[in-house]
N, C-alpha and C. Protein backbone atom coordinates (compact mmCIF):
# COMPACT_ATOMS: atom_id res chain seq x y z
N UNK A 1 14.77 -0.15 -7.88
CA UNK A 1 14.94 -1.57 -7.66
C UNK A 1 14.30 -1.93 -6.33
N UNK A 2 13.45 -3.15 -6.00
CA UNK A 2 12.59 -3.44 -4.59
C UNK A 2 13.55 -4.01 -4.19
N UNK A 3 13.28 -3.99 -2.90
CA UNK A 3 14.48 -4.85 -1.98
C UNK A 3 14.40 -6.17 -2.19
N UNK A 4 13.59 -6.94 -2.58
CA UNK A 4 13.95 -8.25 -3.12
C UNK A 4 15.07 -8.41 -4.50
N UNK A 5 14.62 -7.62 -4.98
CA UNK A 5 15.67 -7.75 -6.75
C UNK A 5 17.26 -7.27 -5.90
N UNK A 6 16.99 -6.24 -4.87
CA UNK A 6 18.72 -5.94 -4.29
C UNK A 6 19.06 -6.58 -3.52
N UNK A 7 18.47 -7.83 -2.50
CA UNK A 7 18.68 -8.86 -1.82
C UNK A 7 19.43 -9.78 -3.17
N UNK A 8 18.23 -10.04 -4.24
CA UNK A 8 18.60 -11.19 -5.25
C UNK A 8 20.07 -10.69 -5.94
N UNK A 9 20.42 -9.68 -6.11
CA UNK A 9 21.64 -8.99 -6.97
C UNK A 9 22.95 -9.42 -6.08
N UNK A 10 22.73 -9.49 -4.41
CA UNK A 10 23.47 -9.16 -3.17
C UNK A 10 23.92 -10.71 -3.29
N UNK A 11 23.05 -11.82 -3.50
CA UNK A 11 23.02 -13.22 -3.18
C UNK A 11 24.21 -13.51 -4.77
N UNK A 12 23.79 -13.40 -5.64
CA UNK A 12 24.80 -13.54 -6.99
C UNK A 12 26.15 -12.99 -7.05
N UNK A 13 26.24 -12.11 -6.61
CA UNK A 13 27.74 -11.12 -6.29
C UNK A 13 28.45 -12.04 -4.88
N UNK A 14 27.65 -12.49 -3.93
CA UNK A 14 28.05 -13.09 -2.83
C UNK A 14 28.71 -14.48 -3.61
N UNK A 15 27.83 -14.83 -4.56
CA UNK A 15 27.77 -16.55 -4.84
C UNK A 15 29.39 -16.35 -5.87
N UNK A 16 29.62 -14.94 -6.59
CA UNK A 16 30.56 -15.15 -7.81
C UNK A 16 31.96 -15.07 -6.80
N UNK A 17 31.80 -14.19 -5.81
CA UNK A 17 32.89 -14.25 -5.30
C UNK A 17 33.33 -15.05 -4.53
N UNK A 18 32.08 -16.09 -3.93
CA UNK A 18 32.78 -17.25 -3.21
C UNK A 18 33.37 -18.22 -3.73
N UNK A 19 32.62 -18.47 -5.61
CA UNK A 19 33.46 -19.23 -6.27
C UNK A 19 34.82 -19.02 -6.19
N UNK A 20 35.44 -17.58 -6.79
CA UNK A 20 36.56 -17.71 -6.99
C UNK A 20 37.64 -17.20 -5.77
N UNK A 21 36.95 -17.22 -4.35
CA UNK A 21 37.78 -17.58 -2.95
C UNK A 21 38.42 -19.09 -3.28
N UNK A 22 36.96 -19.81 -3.65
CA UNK A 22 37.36 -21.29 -3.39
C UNK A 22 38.06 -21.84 -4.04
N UNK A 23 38.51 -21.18 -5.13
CA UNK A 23 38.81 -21.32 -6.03
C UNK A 23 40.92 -21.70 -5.70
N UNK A 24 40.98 -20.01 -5.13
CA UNK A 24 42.48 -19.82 -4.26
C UNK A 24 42.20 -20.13 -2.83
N UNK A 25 42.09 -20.96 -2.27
CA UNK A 25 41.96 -20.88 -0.81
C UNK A 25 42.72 -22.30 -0.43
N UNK A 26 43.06 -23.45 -1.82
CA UNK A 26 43.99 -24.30 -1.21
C UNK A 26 44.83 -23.78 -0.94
N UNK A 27 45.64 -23.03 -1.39
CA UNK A 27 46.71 -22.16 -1.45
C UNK A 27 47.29 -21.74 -0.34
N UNK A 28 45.82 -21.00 0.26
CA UNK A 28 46.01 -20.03 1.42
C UNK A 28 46.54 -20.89 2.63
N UNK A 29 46.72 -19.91 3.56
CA UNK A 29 47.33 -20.31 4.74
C UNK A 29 46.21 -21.02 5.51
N UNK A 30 46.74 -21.27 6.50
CA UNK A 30 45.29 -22.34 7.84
C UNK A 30 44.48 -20.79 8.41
N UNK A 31 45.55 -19.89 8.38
CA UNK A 31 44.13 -18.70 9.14
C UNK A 31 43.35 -18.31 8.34
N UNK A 32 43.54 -18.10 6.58
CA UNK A 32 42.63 -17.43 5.68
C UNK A 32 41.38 -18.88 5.67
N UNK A 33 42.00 -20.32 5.54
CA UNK A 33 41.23 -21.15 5.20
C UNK A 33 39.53 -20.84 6.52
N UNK A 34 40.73 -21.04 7.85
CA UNK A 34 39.64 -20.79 9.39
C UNK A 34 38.22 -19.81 8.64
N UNK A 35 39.11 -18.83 8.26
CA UNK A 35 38.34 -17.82 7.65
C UNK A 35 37.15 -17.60 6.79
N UNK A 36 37.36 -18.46 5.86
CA UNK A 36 36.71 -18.81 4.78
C UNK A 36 36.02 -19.89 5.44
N UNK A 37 36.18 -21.00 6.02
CA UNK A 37 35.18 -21.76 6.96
C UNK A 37 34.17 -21.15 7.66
N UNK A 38 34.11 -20.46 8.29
CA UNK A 38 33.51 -19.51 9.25
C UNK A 38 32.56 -18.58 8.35
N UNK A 39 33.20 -17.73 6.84
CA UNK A 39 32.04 -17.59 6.32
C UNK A 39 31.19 -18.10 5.99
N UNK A 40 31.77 -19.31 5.34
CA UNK A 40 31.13 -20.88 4.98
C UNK A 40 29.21 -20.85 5.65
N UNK A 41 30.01 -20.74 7.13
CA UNK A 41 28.60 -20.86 7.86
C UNK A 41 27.78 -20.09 8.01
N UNK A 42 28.26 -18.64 7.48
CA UNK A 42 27.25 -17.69 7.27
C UNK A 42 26.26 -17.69 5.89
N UNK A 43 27.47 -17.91 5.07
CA UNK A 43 26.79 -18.19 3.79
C UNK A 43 25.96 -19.30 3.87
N UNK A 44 25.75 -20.15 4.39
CA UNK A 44 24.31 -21.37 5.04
C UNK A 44 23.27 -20.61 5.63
N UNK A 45 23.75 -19.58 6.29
CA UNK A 45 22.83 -18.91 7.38
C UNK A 45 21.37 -18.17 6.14
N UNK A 46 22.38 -17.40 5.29
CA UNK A 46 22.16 -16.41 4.08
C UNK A 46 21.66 -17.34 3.39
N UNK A 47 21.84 -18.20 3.01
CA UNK A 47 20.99 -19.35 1.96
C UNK A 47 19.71 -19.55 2.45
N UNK A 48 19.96 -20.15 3.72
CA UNK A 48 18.53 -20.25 4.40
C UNK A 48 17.69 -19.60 4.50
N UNK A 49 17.94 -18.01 4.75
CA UNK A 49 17.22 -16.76 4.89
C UNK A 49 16.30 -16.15 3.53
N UNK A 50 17.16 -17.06 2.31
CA UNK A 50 16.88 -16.79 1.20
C UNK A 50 15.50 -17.36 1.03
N UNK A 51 15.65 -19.22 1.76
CA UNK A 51 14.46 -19.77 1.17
C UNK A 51 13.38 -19.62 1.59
N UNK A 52 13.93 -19.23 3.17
CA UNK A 52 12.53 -18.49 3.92
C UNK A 52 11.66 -17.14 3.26
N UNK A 53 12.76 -16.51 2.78
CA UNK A 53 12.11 -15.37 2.04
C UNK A 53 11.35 -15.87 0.88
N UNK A 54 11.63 -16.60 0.23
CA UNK A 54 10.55 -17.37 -0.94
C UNK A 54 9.74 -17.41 -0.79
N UNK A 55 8.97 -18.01 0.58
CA UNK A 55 7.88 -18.83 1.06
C UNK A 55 7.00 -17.45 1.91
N UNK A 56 7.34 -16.77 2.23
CA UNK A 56 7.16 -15.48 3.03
C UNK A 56 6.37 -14.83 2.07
N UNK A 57 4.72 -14.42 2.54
CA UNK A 57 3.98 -13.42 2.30
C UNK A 57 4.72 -12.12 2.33
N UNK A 58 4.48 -11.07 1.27
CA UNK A 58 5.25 -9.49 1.09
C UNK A 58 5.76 -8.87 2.82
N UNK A 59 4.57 -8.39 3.44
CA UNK A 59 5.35 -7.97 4.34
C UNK A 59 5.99 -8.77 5.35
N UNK A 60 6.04 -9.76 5.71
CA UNK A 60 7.35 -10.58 6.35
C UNK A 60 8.52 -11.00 5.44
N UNK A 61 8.82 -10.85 4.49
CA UNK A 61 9.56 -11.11 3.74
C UNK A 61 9.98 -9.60 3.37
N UNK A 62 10.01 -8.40 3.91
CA UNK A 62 10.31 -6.98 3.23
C UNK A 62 11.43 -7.06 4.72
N UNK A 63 10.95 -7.88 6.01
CA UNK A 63 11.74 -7.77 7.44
C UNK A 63 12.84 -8.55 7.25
N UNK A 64 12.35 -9.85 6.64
CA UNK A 64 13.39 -10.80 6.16
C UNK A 64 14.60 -10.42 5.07
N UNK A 65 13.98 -9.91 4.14
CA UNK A 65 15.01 -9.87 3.78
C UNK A 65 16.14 -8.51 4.18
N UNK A 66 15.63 -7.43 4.98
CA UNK A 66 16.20 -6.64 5.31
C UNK A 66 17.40 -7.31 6.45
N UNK A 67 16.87 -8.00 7.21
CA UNK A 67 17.83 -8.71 8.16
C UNK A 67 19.05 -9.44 7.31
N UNK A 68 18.42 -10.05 6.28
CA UNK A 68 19.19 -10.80 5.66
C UNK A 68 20.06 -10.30 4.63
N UNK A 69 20.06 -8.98 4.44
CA UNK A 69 20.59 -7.84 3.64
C UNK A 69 21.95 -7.69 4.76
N UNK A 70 21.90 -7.44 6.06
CA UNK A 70 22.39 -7.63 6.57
C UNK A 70 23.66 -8.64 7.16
N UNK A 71 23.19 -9.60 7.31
CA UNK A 71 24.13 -10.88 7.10
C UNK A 71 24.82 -10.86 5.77
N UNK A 72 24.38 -10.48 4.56
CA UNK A 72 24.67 -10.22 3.35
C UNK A 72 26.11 -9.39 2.90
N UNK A 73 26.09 -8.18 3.76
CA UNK A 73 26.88 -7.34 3.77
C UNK A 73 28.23 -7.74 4.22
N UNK A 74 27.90 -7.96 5.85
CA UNK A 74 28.85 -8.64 6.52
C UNK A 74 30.18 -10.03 5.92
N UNK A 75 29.46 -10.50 4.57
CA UNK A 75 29.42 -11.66 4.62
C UNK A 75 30.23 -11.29 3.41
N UNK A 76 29.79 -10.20 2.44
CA UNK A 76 30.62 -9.94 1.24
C UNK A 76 31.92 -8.87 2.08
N UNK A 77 31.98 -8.46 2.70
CA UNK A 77 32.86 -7.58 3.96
C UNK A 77 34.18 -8.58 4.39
N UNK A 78 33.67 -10.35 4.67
CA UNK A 78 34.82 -11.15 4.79
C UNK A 78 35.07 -11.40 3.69
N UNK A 79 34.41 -11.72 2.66
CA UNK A 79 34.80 -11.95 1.70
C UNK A 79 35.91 -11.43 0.33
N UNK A 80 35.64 -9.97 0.71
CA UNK A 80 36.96 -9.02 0.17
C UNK A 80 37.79 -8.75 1.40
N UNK A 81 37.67 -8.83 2.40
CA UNK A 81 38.90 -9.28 3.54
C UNK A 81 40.02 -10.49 2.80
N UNK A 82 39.05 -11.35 2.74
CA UNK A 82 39.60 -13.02 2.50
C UNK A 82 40.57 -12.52 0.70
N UNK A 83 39.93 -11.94 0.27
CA UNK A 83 40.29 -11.78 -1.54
C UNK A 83 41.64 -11.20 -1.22
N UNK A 84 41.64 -9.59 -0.49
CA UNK A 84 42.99 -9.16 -0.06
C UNK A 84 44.21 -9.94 0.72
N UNK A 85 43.70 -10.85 1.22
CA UNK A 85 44.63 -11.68 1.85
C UNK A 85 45.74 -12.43 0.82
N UNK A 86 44.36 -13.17 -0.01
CA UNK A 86 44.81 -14.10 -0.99
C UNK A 86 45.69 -13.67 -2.01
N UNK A 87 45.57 -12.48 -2.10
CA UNK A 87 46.09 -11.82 -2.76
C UNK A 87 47.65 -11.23 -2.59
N UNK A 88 47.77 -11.32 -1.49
CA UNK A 88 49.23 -11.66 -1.50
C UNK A 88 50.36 -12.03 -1.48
């Protein structure tokens, strides 16, 4: 798999699970919500990084999206933080 198709796989798994945060997060308390805000703005960060990578000739876009693989991680990392929370 090229690192674009595992960036693109990373962005869909990010996107299914933020649905169903948002899904339980009236629920949640004011610190899980803080929480989920704050990814909020990463996940903008990660969107953006996405469209730049679109527009990006192969090798600046192999840097890009590696960085952005990055933010990626982090970002699904709060995101099963946030799920365990909700979850109780």
């Amino acid at each position: 798999m090229s690192i674009k198709e595992d960036f693109e796989n990373l962005l869909g798994k990010l996107q299914t699970e933020r649905d169903e945060i948002n899904l339980k997060i009236h629920l949640a308390s004011m610190e899980v919500r803080q929480e989920f805000e704050d990814a909020e703005k990463e996940w903008g960060r990660l969107k953006a990084k996405a469209s730049e990578i679109a527009g990006e000739p192969l090798e600046t876009s192999e840097e890009f999206i590696a960085n952005a693989k990055i933010i990626g991680e982090e970002l699904k990392e709060t995101y099963n933080r946030i799920s365990k929370r909700l979850a109780h």
